[in-house]
C-alpha atoms as a PDB file:
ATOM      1  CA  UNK A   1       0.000   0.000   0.000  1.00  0.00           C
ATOM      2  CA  UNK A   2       2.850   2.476   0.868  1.00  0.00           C
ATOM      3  CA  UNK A   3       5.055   1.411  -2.409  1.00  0.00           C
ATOM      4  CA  UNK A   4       1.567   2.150  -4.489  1.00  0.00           C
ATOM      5  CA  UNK A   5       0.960   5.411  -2.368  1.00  0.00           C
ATOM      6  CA  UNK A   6       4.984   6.752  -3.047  1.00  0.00           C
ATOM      7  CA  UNK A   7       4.536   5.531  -7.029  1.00  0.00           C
ATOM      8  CA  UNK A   8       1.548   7.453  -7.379  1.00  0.00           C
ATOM      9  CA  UNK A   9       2.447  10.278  -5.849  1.00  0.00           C
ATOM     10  CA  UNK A  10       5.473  11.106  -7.527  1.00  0.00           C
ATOM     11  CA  UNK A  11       3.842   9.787 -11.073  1.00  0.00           C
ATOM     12  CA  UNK A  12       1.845  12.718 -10.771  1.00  0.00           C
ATOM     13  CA  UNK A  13       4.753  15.315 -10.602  1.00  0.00           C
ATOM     14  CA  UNK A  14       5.318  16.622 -13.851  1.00  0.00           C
ATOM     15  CA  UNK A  15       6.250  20.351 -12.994  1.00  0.00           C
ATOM     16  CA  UNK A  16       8.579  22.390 -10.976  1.00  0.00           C
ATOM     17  CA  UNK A  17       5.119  23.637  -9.620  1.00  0.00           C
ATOM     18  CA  UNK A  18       3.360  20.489  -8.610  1.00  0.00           C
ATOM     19  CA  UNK A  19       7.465  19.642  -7.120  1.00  0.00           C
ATOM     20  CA  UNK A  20       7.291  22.515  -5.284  1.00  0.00           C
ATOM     21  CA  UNK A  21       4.101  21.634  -3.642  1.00  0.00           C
ATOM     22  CA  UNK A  22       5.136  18.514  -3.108  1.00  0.00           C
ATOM     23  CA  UNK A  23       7.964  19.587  -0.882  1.00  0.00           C
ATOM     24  CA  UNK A  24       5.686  22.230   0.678  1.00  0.00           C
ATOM     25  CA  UNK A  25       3.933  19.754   1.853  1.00  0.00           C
ATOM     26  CA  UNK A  26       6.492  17.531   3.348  1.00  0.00           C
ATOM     27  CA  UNK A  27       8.265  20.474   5.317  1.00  0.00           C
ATOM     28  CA  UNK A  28       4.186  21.113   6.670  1.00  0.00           C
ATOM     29  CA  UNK A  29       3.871  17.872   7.249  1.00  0.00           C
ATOM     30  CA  UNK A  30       6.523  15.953   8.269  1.00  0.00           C
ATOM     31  CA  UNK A  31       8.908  16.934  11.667  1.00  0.00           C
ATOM     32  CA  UNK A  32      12.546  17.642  10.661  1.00  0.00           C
ATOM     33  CA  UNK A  33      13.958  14.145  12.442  1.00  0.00           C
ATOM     34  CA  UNK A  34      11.432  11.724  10.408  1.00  0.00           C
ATOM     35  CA  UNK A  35      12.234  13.546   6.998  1.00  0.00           C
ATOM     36  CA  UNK A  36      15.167  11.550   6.177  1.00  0.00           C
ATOM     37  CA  UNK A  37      13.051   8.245   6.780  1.00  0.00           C
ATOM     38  CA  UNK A  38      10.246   9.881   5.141  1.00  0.00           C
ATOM     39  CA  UNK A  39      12.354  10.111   2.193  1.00  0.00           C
ATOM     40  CA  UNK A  40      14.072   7.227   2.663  1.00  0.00           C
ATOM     41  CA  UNK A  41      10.648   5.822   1.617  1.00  0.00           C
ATOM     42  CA  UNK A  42      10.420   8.093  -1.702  1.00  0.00           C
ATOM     43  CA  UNK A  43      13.731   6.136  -3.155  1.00  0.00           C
ATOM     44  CA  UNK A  44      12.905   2.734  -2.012  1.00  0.00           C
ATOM     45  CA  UNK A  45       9.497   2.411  -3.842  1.00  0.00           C
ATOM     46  CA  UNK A  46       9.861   5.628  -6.341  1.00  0.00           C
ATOM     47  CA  UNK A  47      13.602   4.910  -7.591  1.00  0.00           C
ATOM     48  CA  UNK A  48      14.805   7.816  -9.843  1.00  0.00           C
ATOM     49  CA  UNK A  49      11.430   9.472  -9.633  1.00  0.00           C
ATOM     50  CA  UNK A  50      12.042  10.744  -6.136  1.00  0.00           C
ATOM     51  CA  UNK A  51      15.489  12.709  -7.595  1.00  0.00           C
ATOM     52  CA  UNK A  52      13.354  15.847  -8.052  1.00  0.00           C
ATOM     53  CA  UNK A  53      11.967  16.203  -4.940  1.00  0.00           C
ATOM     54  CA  UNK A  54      15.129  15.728  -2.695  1.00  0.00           C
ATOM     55  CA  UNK A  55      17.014  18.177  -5.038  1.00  0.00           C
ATOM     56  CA  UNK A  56      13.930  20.550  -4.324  1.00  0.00           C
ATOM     57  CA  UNK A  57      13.967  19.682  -0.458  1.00  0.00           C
ATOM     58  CA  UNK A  58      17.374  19.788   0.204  1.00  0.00           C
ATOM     59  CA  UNK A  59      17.752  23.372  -1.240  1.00  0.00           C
ATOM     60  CA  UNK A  60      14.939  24.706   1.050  1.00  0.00           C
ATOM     61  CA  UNK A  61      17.126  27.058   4.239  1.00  0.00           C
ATOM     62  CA  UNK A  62      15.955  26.140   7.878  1.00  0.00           C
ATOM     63  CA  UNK A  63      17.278  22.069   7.541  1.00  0.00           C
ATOM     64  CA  UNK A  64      20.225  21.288   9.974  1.00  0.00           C
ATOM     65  CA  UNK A  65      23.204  19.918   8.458  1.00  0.00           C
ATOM     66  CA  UNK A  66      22.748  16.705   9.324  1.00  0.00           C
ATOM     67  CA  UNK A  67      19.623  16.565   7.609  1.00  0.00           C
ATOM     68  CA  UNK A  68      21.165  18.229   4.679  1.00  0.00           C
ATOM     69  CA  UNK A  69      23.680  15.368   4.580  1.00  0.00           C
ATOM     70  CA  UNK A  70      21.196  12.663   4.684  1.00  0.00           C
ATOM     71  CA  UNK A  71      19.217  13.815   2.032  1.00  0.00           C
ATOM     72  CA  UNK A  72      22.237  14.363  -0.117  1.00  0.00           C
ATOM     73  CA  UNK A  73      23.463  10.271   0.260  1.00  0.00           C
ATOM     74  CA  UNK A  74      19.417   9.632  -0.465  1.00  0.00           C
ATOM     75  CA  UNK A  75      19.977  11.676  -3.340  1.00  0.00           C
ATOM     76  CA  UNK A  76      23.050  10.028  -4.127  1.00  0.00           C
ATOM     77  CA  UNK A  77      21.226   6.503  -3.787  1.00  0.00           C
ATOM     78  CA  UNK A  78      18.432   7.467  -5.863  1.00  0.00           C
ATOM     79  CA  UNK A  79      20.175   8.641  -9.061  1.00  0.00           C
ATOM     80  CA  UNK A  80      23.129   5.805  -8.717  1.00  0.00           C
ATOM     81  CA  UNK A  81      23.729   3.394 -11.266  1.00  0.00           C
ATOM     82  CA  UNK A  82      23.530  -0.364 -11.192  1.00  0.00           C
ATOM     83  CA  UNK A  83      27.476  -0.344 -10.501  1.00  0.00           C
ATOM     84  CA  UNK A  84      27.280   2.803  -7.949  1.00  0.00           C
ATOM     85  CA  UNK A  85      24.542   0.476  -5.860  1.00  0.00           C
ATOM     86  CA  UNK A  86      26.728  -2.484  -6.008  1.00  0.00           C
ATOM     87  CA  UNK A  87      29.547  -0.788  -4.494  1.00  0.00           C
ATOM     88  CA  UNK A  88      27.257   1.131  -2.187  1.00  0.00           C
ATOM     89  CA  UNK A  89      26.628  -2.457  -1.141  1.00  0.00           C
ATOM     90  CA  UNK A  90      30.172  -3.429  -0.627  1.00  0.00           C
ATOM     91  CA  UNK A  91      30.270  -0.466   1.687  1.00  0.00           C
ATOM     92  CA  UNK A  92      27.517  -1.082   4.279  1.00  0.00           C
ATOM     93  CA  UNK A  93      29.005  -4.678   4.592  1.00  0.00           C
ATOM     94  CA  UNK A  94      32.501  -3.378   4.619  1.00  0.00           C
ATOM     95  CA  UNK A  95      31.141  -1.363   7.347  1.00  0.00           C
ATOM     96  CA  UNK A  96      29.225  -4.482   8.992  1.00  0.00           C
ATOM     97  CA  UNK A  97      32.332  -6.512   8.576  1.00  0.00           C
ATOM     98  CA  UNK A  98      34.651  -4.074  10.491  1.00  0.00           C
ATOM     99  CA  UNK A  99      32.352  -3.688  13.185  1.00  0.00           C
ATOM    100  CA  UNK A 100      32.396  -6.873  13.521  1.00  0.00           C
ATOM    101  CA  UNK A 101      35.935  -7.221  13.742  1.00  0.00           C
ATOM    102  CA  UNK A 102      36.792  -9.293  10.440  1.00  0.00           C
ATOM    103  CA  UNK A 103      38.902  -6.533   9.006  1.00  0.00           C
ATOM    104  CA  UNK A 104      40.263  -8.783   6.847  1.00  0.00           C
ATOM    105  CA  UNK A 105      36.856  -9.277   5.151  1.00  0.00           C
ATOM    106  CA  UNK A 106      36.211  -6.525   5.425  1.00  0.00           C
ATOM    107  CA  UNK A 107      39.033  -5.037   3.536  1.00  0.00           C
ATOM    108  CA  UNK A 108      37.844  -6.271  -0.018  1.00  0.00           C
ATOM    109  CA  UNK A 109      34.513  -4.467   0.252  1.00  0.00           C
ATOM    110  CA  UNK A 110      35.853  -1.342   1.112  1.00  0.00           C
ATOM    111  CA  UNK A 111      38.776  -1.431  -1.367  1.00  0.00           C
ATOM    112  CA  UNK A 112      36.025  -2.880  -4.015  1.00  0.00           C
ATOM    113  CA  UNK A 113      33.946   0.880  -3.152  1.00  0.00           C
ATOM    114  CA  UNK A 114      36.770   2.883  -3.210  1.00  0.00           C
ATOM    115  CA  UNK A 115      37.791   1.906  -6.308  1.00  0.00           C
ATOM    116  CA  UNK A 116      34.412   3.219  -8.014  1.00  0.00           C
ATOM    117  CA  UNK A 117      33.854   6.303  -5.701  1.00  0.00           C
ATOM    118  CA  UNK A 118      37.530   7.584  -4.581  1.00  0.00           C
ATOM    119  CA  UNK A 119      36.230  10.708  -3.714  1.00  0.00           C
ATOM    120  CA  UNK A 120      34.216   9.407  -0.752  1.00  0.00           C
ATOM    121  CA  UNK A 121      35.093  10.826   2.532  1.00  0.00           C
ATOM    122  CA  UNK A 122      33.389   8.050   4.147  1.00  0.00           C
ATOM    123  CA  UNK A 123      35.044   5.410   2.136  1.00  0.00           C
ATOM    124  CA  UNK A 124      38.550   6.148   2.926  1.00  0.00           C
ATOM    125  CA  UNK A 125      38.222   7.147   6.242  1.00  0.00           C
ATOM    126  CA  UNK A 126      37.001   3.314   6.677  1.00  0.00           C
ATOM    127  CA  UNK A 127      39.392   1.698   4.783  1.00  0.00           C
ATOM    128  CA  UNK A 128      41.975   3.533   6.572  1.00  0.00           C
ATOM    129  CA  UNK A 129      40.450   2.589   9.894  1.00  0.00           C
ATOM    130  CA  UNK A 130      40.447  -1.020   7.993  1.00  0.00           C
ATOM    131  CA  UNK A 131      44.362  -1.059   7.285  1.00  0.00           C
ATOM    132  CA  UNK A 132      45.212   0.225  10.744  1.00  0.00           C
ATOM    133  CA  UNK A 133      43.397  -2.494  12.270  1.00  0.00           C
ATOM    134  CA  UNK A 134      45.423  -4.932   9.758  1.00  0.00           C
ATOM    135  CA  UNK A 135      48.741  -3.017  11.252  1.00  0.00           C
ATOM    136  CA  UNK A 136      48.987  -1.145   7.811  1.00  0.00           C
ATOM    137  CA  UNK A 137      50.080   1.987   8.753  1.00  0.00           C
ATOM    138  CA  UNK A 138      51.492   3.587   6.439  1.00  0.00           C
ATOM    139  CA  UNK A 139      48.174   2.858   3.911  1.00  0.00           C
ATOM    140  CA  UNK A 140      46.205   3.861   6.934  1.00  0.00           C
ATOM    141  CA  UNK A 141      47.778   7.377   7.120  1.00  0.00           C
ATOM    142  CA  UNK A 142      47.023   7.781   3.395  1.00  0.00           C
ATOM    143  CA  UNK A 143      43.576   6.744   2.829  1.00  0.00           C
ATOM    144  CA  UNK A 144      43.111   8.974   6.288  1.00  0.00           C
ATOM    145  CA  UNK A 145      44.733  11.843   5.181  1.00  0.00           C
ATOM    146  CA  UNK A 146      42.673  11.846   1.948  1.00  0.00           C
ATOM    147  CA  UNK A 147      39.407  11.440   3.960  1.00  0.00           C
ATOM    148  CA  UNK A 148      40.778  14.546   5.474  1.00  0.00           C
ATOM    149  CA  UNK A 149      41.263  16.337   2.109  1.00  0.00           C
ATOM    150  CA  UNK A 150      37.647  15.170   0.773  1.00  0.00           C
ATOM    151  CA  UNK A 151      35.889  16.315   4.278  1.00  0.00           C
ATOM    152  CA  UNK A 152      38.047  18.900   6.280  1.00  0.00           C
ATOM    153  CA  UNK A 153      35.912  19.764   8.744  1.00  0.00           C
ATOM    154  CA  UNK A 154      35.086  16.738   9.972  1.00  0.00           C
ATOM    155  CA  UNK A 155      36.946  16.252  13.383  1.00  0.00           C
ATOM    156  CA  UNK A 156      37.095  12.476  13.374  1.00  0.00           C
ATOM    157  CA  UNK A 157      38.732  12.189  10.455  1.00  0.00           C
ATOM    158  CA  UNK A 158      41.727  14.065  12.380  1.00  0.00           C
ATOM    159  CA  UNK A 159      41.332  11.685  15.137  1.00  0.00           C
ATOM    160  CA  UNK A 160      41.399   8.917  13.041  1.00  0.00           C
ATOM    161  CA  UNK A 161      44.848  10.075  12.181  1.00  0.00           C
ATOM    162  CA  UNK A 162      46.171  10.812  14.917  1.00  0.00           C
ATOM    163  CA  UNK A 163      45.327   7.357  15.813  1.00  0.00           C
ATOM    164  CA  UNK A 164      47.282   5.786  13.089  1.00  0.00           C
ATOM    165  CA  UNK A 165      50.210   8.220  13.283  1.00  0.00           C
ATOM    166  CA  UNK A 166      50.779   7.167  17.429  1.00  0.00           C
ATOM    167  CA  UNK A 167      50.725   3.668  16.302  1.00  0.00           C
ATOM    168  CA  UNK A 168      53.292   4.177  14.027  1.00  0.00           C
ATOM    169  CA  UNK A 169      55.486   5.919  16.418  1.00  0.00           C
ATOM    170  CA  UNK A 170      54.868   9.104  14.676  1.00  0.00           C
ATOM    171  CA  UNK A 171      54.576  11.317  17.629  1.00  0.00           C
ATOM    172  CA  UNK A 172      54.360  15.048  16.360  1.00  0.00           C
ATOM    173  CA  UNK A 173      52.145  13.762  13.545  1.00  0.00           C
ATOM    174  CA  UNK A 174      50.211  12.889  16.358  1.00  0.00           C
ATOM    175  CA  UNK A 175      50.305  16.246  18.033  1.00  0.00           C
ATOM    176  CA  UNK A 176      49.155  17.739  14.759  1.00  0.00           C
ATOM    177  CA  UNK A 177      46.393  15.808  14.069  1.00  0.00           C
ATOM    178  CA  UNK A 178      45.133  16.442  17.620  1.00  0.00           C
ATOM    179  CA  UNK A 179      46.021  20.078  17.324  1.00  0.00           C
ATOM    180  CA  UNK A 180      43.525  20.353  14.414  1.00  0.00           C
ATOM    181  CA  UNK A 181      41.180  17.664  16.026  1.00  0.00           C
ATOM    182  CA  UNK A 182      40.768  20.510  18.652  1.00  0.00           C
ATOM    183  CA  UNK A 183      39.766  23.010  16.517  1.00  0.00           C
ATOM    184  CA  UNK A 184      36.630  21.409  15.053  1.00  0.00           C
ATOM    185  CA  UNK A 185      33.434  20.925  16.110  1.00  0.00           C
ATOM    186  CA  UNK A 186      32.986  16.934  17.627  1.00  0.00           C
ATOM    187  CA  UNK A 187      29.481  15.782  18.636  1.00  0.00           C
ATOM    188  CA  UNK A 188      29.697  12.093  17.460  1.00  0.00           C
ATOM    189  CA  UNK A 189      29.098   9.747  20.279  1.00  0.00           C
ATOM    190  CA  UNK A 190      32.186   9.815  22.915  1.00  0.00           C
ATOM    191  CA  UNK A 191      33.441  13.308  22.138  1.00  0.00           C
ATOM    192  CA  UNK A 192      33.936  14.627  25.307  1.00  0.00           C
ATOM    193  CA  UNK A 193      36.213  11.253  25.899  1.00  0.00           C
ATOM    194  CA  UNK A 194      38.187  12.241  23.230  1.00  0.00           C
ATOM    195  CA  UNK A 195      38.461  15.812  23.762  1.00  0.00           C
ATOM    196  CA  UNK A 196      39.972  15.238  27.119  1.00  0.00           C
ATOM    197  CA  UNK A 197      42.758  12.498  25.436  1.00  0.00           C
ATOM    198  CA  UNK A 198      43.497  14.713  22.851  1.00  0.00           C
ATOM    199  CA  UNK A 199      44.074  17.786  24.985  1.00  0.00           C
ATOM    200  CA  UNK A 200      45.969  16.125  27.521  1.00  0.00           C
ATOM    201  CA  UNK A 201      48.426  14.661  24.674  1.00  0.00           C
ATOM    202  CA  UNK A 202      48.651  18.185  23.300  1.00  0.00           C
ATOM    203  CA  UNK A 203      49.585  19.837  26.614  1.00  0.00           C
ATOM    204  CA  UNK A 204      52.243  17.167  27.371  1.00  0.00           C
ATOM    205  CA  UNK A 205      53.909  16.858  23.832  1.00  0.00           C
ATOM    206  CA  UNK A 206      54.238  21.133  23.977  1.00  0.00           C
ATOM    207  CA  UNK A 207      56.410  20.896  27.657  1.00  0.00           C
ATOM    208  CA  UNK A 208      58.221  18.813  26.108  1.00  0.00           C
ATOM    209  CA  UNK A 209      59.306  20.656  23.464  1.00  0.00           C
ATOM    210  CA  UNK A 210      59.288  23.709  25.315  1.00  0.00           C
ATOM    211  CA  UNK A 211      61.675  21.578  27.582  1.00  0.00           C
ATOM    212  CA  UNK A 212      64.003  20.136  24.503  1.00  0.00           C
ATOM    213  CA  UNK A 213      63.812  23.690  22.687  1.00  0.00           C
ATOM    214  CA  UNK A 214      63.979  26.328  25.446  1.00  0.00           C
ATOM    215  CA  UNK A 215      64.308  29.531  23.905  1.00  0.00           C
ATOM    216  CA  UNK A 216      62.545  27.939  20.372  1.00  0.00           C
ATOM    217  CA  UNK A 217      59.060  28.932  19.164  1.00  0.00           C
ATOM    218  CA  UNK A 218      56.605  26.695  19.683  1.00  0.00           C
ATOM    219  CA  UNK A 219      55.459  27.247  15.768  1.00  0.00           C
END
């Protein structure tokens, strides 16, 4: 009933107009939270069809950002190809597979996605979390420092690499990883945890260089 509901709907959007109305009447209608899942709904049953109206929805002001980012990757999913889905698959069980903890498996999926969408952010900031896992380091600190170029302000991403650079010994990589980790925004689960780390690491690595360096600025 809801599949025939979404197909009719959207059959019956031939115009910017009735689009426009369309979206008026999901922002009326529908509470911020539930509009991703409301959309969600649009691509599962409606395909390409529901391209229009996310493109429409996502350019209306007032949405928060993370809304605005979930309605991009439903965008994303609903204009993909047969090839883009496929790898989008090999991502979510790349994903699965690493939370898991078979990085091993999961490995080939998320080398398998990156290889058809190298500019994802998301991609190679999991593959790198992948290889570091695997004791890669060294790929670890480039597929992180490209999720870093792709996605800048995203504060994990530094954390991530600060991760991978302590592993590998690489202390003032470290520092400035954390130093820039600091300066972002974090409000993914278990920032405050990390906060703390990371500022504590920061404090101690500059009295020691103040310490080795007297006289030296810190810069």
């Amino acid at each position: 009933l809801l599949g025939r509901s979404v197909r009719e709907l959207l059959d019956g959007l031939e115009s910017p107009d009735e689009i426009d109305q369309a979206v008026a009447l999901i922002v009326d209608q529908v509470p911020e939270p539930e509009v991703p899942a409301f959309v969600a709904e649009l691509v599962r049953h409606g395909g390409k069809k529901a391209a229009p109206v996310i493109r429409v929805l996502s350019a209306r002001g007032g949405l928060t950002e993370d809304t605005v980012q979930a309605l991009d990757a439903l965008y994303r999913e609903a204009t993909a190809t047969a090839a883009d889905r496929a790898a989008l698959e090999a991502l979510e069980r790349g994903l699965e597979y690493l939370e898991a903890g078979r990085p091993r498996a999961a490995r080939r999926r998320l080398e398998r996605f990156v290889a058809r969408q190298p500019d994802s952010a998301e991609g190679r900031s999991a593959l790198g979390v992948c290889l570091l896992e695997l004791d890669e380091i060294d790929g670890a600190i480039d597929e992180l420092s490209e999720a870093i170029r792709l996605e800048p302000g995203q504060a994990l991403h530094r954390w991530n690499l600060a991760s991978a650079a302590k592993q590998a010994d690489r202390m003032g990589g470290c520092y400035l990883a954390l130093r820039d980790f600091l300066a972002l925004p974090d409000d993914a689960e278990g920032a405050d945890e990390r906060r703390t780390v990371a500022k504590s690491f920061v404090r101690a690595y500059e009295r020691m260089l103040r310490g080795n360096h007297p006289g030296v600025p810190l810069r």
